[in-house]
Every structure is written in structure tokens, then in C-alpha cells.
N, C-alpha and C. Protein backbone atom coordinates (compact mmCIF):
# COMPACT_ATOMS: atom_id res chain seq x y z
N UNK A 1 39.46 31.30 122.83
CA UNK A 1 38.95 29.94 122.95
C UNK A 1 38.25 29.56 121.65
N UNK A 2 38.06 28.29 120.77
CA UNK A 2 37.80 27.77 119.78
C UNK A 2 36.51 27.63 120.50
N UNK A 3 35.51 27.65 119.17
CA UNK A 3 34.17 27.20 118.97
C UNK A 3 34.09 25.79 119.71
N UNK A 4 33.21 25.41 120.26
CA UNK A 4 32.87 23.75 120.31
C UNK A 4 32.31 23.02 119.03
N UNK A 5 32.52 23.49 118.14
CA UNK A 5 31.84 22.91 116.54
C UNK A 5 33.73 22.67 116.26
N UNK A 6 34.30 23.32 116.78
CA UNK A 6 35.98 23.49 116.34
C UNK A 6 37.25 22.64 117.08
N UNK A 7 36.26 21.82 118.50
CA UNK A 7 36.68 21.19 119.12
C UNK A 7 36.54 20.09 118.63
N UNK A 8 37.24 18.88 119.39
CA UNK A 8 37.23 17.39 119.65
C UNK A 8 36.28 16.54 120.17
N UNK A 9 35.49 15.74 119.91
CA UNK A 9 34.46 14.99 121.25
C UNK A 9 35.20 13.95 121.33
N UNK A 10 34.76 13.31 122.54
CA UNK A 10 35.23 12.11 122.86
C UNK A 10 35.81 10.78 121.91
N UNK A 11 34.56 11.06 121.03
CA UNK A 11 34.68 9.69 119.97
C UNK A 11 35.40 10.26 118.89
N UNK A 12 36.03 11.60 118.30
CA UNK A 12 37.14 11.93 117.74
C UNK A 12 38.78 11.87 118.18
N UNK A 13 38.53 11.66 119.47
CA UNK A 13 39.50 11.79 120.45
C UNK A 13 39.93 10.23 120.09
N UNK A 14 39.45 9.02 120.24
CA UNK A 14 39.34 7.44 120.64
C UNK A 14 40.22 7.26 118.80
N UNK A 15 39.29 8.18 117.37
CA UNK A 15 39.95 8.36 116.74
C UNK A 15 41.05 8.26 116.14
N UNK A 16 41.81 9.04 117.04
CA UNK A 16 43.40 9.44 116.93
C UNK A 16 44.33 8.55 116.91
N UNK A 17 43.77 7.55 117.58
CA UNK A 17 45.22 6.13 117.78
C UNK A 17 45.69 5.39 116.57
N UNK A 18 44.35 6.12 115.57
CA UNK A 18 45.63 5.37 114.09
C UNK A 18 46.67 6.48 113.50
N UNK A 19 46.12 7.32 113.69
CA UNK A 19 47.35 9.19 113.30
C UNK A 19 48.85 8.62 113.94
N UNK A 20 49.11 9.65 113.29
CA UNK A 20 50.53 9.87 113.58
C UNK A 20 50.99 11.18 114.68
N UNK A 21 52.13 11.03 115.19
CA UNK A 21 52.45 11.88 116.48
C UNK A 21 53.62 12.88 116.04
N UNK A 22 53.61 14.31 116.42
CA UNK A 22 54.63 15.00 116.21
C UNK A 22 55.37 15.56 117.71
N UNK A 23 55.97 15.67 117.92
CA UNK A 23 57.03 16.57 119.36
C UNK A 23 57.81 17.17 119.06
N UNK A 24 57.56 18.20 120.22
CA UNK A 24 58.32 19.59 120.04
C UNK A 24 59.18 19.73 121.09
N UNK A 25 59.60 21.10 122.19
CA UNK A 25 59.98 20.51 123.24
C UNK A 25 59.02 21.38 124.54
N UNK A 26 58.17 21.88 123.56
CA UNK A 26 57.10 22.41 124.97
C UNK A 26 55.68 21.51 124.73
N UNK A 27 55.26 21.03 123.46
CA UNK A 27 54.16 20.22 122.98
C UNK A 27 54.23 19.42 122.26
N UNK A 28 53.88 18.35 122.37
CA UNK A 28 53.27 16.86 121.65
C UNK A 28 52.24 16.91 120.57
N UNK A 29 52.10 16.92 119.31
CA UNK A 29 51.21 16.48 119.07
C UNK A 29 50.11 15.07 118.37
N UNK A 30 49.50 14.51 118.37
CA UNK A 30 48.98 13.69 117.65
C UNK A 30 47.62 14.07 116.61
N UNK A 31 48.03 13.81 115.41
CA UNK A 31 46.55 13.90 114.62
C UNK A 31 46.61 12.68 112.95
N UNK A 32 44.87 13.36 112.31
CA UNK A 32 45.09 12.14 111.72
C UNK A 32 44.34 13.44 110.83
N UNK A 33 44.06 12.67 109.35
CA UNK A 33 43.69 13.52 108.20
C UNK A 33 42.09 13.67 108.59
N UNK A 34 41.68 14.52 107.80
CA UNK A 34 39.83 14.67 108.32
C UNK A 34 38.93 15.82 107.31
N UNK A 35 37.96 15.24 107.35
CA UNK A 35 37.30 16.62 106.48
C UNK A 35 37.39 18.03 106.54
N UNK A 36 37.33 18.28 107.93
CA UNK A 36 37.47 19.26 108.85
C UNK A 36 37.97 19.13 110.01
N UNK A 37 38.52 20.41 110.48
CA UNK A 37 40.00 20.88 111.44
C UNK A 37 38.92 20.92 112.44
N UNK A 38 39.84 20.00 113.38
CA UNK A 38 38.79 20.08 115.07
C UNK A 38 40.65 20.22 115.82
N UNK A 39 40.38 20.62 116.87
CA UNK A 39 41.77 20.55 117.58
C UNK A 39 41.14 20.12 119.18
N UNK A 40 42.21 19.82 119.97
CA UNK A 40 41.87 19.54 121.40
C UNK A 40 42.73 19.52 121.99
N UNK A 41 42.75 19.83 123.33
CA UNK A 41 44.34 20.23 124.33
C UNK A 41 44.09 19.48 125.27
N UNK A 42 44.61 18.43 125.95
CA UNK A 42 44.54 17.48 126.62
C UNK A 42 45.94 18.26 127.47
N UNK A 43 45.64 18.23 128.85
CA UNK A 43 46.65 18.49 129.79
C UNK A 43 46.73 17.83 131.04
N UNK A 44 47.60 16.87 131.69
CA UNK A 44 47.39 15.88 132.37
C UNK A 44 47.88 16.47 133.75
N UNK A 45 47.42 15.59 135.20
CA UNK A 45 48.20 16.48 136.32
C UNK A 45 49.30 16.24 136.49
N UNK A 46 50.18 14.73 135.46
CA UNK A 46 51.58 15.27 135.64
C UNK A 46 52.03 16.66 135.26
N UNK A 47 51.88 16.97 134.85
CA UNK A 47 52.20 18.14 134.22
C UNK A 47 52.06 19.21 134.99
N UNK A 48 51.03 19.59 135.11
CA UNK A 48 50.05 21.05 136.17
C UNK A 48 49.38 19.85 137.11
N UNK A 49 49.89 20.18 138.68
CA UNK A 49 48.71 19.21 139.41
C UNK A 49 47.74 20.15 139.77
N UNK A 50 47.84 21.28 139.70
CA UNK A 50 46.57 22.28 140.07
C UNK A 50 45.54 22.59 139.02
N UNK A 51 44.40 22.53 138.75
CA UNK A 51 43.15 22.63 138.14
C UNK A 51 43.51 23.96 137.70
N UNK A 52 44.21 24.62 138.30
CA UNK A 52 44.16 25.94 138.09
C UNK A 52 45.11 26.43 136.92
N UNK A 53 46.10 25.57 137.08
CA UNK A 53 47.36 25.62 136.27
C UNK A 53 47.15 25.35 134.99
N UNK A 54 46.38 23.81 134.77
CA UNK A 54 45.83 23.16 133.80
C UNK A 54 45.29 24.34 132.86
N UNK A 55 43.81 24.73 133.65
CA UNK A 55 43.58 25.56 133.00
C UNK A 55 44.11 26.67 131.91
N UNK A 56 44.79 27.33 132.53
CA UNK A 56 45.53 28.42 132.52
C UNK A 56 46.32 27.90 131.22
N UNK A 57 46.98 26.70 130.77
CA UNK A 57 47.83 26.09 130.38
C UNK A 57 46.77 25.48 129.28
N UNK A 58 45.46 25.05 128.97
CA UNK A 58 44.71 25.14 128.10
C UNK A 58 44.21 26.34 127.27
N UNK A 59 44.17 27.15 128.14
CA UNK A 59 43.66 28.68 127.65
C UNK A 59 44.86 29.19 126.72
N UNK A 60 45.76 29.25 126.88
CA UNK A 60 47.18 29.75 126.40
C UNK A 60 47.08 29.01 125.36
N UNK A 61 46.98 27.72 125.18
CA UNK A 61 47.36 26.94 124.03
C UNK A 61 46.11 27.17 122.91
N UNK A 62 45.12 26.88 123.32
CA UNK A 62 43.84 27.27 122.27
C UNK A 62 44.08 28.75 121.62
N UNK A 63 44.25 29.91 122.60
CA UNK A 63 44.70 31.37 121.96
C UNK A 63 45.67 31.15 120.97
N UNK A 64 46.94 30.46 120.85
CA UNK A 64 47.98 30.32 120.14
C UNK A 64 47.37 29.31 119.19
N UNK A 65 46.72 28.38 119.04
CA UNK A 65 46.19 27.55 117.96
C UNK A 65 45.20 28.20 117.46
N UNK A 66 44.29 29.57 117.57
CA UNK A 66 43.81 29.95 116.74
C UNK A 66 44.39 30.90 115.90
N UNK A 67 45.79 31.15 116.04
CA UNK A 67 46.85 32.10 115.21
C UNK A 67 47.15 31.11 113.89
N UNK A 68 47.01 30.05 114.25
CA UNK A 68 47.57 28.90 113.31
C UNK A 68 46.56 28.44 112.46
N UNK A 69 45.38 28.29 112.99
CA UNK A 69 44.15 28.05 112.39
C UNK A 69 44.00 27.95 110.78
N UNK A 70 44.36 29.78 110.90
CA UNK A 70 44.29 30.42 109.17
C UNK A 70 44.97 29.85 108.12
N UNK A 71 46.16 29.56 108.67
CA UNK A 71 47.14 29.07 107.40
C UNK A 71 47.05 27.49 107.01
N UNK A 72 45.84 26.59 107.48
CA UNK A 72 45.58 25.41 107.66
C UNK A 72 45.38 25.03 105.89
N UNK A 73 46.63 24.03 105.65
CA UNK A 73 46.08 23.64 104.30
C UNK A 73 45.77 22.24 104.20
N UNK A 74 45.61 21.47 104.93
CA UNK A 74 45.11 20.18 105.45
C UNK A 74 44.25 19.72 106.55
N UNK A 75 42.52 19.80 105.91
CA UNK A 75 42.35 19.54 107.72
C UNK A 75 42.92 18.41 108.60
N UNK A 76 42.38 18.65 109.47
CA UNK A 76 43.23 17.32 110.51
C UNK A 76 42.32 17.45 111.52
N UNK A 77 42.31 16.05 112.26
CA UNK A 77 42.17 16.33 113.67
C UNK A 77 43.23 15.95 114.87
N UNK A 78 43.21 17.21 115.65
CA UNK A 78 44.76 17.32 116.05
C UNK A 78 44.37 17.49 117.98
N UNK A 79 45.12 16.66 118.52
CA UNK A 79 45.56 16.48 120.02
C UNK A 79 46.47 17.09 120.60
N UNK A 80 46.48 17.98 121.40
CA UNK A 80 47.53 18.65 121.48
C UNK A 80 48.08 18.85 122.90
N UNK A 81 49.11 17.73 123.52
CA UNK A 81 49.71 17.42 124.80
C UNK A 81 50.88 18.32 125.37
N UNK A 82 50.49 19.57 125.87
CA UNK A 82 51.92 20.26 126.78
C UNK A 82 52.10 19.73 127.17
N UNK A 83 53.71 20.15 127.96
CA UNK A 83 54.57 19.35 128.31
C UNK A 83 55.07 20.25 129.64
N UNK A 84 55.40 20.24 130.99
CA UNK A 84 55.47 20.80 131.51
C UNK A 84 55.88 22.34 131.75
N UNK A 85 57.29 22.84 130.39
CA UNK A 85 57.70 24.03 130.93
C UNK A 85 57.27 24.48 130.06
N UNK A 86 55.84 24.02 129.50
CA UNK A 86 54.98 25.07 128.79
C UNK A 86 54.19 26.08 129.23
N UNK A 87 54.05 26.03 131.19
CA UNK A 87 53.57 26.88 131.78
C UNK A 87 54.20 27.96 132.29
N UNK A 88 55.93 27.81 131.91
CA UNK A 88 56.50 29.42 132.60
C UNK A 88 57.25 29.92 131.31
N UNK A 89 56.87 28.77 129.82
CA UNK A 89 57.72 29.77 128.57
C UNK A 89 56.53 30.86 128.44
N UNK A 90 57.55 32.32 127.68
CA UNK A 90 56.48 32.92 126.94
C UNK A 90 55.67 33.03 126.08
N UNK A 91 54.70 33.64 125.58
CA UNK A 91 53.73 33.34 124.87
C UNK A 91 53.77 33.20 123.18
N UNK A 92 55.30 34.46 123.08
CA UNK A 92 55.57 34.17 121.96
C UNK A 92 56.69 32.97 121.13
N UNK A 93 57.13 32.33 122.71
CA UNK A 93 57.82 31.13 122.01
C UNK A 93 57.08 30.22 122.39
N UNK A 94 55.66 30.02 123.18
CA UNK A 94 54.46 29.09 122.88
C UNK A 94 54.32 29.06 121.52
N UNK A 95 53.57 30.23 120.72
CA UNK A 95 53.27 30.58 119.50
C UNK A 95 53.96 29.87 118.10
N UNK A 96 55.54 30.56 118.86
CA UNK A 96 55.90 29.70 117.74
C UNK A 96 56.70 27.96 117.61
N UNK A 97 56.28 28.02 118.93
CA UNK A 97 56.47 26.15 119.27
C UNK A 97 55.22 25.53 118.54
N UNK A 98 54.13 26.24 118.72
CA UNK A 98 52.78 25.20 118.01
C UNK A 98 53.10 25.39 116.36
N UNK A 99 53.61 26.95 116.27
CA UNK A 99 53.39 26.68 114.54
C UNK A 99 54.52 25.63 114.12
N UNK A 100 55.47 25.60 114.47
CA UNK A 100 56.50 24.66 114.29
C UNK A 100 55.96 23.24 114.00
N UNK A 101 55.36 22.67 115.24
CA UNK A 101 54.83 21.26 115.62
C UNK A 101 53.77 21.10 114.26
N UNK A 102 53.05 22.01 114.01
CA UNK A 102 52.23 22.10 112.47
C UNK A 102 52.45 22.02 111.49
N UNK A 103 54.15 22.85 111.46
CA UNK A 103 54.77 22.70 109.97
C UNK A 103 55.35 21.22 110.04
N UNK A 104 55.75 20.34 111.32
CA UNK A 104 55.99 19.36 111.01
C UNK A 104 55.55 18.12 110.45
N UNK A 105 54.26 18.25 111.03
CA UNK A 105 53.32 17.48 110.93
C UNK A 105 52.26 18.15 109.03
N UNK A 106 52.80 19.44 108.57
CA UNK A 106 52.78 19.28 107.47
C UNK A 106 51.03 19.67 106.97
N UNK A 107 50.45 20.17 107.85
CA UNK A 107 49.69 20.78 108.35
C UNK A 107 49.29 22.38 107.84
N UNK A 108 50.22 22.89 107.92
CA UNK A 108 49.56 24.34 107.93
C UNK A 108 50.87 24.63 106.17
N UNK A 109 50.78 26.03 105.75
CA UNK A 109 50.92 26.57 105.16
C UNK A 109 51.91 27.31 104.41
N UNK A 110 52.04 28.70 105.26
CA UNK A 110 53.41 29.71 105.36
C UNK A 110 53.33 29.78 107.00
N UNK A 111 54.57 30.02 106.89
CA UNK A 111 55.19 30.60 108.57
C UNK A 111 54.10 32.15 108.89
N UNK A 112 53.70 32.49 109.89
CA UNK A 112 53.17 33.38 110.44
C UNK A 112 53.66 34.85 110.75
């Protein structure tokens, strides 16, 4: 799990609507340029209607965005929307679905 100094608040979140959007086919993302790298995982109950699922489906994604973290050569602040069959892929084609969505968005570095 990321720091809360490493997270999003609300009013970074409101932010985002001038950024630009990237998609993958397990995650969405939206971000915009920034002094410093905040990230945030927004997961809706279309998606997971169980609290439980959600969860579970936040936790996974923050673990895999701090693999990506390191190679960050642009900060950003970045939104980051799964997409439903992001809760039964595995972890290592989670992994490399987010670094992907990063290199698109132009973001991070070298491949991992």
C-alpha cells in the first residue's frame, strides 16, 4: 500500500479533468503533469459490487503501482480505473498491464 503523502486527495482528484486519459484492457488511466507523483485507484460497484471485491481489487493494484513507482521519469498525478476482469487476471499480467498503461502515457522509464 502507498504512503498517504503518495496518494490523491479529493481536490487532486477534481484536478484531473484537464489531463489526458490512457486504456488498457484491464485499466484506465487518467493523469496530468505535477511536481510530484501521487497515484489513486478509484474502483466503482460496476465493476466489484462487493466492498469486499473492491477492496481486494485496490490492494492488488497499489502493490503493482509501487513496482512502477521507481522507474518514474515524469511526475504525474495519476487515476487509476480497473476494469472488471481485473479481478480474476493474474498478478503478473496485472503488473504488466499497469507498466504498459505508463509507458503509454509516457510516464515511466525502462520496462521492468
Amino acid at each position: 500500500m502507498l504512503r498517504k503523502a503518495e496518494r490523491l486527495t479529493v481536490s487532486d482528484i477534481e484536478g484531473l479533468s484537464a489531463g489526458k486519459s490512457v486504456f488498457g484492457t484491464l485499466i484506465s488511466m487518467r493523469y496530468k503533469p505535477a511536481l510530484k507523483t501521487k497515484v489513486s485507484v478509484t474502483v466503482s460497484k460496476k465493476v466489484a459490487a462487493s466492498a469486499v471485491d473492491r477492496n481486494r481489487i485496490r490492494r492488488r493494484t497499489y502493490a503493482a503501482v509501487e513496482k512502477v513507482l521507481g522507474n518514474m521519469k515524469n511526475p504525474a498525478y495519476a487515476m487509476l480505473m480497473p476494469k472488471k476482469e481485473f479481478l480474476t487476471a493474474p498478478f503478473d499480467t496485472v503488473c504488466a498491464e499497469i507498466e504498459s498503461i505508463f509507458k503509454k502515457a509516457g510516464l515511466i522509464l525502462l520496462s521492468l
